[in-house]
N, C-alpha and C. Protein backbone atom coordinates (compact mmCIF):
# COMPACT_ATOMS: atom_id res chain seq x y z
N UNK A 1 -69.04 17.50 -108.97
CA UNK A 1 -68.57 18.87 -108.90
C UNK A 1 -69.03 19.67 -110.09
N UNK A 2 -69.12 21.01 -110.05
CA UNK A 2 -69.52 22.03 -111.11
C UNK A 2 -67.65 21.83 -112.07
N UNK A 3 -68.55 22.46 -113.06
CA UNK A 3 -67.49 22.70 -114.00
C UNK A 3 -66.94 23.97 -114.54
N UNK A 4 -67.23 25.00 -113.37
CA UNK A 4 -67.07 26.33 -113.39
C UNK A 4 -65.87 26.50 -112.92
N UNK A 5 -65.10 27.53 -113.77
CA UNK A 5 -63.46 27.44 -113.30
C UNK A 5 -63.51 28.20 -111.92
N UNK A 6 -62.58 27.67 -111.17
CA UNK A 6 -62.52 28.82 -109.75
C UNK A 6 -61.32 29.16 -110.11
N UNK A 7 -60.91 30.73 -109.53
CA UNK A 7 -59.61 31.16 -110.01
C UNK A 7 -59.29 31.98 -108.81
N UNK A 8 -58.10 32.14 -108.05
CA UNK A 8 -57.80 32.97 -106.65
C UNK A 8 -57.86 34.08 -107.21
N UNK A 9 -58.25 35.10 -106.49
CA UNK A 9 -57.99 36.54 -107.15
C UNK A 9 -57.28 37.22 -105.63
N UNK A 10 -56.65 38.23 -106.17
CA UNK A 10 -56.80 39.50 -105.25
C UNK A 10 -57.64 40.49 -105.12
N UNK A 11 -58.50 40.72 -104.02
CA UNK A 11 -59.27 41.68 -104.35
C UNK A 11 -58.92 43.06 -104.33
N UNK A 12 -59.71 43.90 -105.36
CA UNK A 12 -58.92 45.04 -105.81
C UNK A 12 -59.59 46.29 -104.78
N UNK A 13 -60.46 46.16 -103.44
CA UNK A 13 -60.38 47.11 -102.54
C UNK A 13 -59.87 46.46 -101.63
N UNK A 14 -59.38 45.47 -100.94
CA UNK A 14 -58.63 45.24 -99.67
C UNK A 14 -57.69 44.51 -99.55
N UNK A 15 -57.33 43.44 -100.82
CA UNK A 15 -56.19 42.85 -101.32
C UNK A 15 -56.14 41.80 -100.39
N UNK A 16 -57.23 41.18 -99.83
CA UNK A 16 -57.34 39.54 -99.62
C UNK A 16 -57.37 38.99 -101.07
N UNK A 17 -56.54 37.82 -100.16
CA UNK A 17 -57.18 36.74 -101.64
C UNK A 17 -58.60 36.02 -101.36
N UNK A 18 -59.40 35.68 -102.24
CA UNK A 18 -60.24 34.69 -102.20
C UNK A 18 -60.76 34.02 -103.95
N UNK A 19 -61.49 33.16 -103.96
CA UNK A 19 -61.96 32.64 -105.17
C UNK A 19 -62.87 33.02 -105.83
N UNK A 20 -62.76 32.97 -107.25
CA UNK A 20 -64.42 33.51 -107.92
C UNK A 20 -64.85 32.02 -108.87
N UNK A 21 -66.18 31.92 -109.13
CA UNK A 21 -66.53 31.20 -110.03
C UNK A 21 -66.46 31.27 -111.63
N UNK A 22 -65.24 32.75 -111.96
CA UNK A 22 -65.25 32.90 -113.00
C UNK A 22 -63.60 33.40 -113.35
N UNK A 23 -62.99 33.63 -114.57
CA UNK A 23 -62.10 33.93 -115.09
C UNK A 23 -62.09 35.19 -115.27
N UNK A 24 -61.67 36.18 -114.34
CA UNK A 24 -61.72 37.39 -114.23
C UNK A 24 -60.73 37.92 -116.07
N UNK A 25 -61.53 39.14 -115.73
CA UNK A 25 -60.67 39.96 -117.25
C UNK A 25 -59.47 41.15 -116.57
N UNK A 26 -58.85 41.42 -117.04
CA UNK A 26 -57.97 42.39 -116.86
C UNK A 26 -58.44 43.70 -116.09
N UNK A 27 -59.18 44.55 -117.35
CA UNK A 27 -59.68 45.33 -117.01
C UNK A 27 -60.89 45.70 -116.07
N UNK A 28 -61.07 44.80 -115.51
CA UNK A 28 -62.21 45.14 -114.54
C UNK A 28 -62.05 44.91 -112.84
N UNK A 29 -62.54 45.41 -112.16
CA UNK A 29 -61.85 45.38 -110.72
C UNK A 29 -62.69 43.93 -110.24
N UNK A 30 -62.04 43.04 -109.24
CA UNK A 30 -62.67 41.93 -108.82
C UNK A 30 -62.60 42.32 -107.38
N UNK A 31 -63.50 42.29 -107.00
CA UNK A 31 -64.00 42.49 -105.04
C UNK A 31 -63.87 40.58 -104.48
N UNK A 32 -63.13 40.72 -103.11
CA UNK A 32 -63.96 39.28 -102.43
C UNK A 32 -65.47 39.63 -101.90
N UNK A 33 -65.87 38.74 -101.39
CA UNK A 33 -67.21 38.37 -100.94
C UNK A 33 -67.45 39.93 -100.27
N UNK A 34 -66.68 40.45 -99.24
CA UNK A 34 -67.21 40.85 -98.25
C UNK A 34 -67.67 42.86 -98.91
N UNK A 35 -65.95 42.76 -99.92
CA UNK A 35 -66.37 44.12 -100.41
C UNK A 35 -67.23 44.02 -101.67
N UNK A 36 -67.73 43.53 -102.05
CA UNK A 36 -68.54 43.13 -103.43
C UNK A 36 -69.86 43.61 -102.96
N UNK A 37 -70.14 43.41 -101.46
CA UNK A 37 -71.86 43.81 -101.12
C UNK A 37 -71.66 45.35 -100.82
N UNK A 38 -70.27 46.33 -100.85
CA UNK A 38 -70.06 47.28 -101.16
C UNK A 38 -70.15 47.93 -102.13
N UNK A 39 -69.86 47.43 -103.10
CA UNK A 39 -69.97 48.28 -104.24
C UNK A 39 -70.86 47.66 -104.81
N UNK A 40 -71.96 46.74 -104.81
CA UNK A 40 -73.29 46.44 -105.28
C UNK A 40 -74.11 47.71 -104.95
N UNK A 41 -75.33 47.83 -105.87
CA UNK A 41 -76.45 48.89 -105.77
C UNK A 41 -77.33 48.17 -104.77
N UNK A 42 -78.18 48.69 -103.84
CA UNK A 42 -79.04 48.00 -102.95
C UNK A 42 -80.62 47.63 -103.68
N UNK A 43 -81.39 46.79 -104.11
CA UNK A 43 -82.30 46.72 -104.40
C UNK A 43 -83.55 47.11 -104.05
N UNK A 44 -84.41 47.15 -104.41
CA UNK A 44 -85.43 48.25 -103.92
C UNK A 44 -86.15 47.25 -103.52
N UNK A 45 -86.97 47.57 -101.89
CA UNK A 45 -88.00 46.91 -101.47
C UNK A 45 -89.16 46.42 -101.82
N UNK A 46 -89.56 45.24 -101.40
CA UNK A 46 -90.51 44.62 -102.22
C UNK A 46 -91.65 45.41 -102.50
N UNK A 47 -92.23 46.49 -101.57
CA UNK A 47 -93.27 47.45 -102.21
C UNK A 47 -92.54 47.94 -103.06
N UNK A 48 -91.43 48.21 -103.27
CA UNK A 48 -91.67 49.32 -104.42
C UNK A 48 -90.94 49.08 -105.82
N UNK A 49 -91.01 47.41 -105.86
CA UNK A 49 -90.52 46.96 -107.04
C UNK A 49 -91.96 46.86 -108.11
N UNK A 50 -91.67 47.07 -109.48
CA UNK A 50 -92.54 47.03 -110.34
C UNK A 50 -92.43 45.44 -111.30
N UNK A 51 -93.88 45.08 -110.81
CA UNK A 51 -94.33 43.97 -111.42
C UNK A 51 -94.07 43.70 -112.62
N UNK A 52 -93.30 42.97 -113.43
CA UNK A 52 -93.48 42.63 -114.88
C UNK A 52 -94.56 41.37 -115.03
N UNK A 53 -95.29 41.21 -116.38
CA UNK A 53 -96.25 40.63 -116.78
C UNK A 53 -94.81 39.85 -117.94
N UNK A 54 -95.57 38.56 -117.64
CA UNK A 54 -95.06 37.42 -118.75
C UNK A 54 -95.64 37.96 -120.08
N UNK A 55 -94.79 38.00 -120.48
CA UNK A 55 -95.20 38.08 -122.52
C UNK A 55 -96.25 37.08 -122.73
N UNK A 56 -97.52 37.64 -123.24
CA UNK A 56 -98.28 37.21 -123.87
C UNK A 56 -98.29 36.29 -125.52
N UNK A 57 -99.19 35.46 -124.86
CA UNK A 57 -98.58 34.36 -126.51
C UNK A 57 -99.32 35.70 -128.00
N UNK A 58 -98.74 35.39 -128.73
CA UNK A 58 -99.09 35.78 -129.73
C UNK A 58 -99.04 35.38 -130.57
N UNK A 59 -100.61 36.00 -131.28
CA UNK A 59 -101.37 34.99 -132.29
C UNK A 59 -100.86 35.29 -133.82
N UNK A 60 -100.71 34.61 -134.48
CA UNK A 60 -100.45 34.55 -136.26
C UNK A 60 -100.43 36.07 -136.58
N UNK A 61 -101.72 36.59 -136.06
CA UNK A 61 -101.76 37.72 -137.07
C UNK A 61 -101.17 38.96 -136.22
N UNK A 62 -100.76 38.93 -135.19
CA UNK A 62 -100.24 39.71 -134.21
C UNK A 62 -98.82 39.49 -134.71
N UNK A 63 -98.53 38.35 -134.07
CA UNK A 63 -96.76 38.31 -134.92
C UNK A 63 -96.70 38.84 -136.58
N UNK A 64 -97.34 38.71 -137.10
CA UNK A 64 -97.32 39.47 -138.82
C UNK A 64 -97.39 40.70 -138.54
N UNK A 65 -97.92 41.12 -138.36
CA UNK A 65 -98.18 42.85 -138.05
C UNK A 65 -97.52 43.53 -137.32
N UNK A 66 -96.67 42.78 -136.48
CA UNK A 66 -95.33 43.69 -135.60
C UNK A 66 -94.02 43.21 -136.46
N UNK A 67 -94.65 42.62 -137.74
CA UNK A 67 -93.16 42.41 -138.39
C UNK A 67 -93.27 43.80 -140.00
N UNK A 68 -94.63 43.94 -139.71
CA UNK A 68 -95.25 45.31 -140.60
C UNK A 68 -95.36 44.26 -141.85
N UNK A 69 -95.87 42.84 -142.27
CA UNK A 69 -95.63 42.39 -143.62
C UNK A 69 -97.44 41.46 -143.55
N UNK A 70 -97.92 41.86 -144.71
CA UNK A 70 -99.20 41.10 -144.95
C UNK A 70 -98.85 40.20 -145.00
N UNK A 71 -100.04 40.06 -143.19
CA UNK A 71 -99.75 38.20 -143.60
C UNK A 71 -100.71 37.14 -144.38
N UNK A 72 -101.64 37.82 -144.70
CA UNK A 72 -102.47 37.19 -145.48
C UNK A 72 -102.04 37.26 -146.84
């Protein structure tokens, strides 16, 4: 089994109970499953998501110079 606490909640738009994988805080509203894909933002389609590039390794004198200190 995981070792992630499950904790019953009430959910705070329709007041089922169900479980979360986490220890809810006070101040913040907890949704079950069904209203949670409600108040989520919808993600943008795969055309029109923007590609990130993996960080490039960087070399000795690259890392010195974005720290602004002679590295020689």
């Amino acid at each position: 089994m995981s070792d992630k606490p499950i904790t019953k909640i009430k959910c705070s738009d329709c007041g089922k109970t169900a479980t979360v994988p986490f220890k809810p805080t006070p101040d913040k509203p907890v949704y079950c499953r069904n209203c949670l894909s409600k108040h989520r933002t919808p993600r943008a389609p795969p055309e029109k998501r923007v590609e990130t590039k993996p960080p490039s390794q960087d070399t000795e004198k690259q890392a010195w110079s974005r720290r602004r200190t002679n590295w020689m």
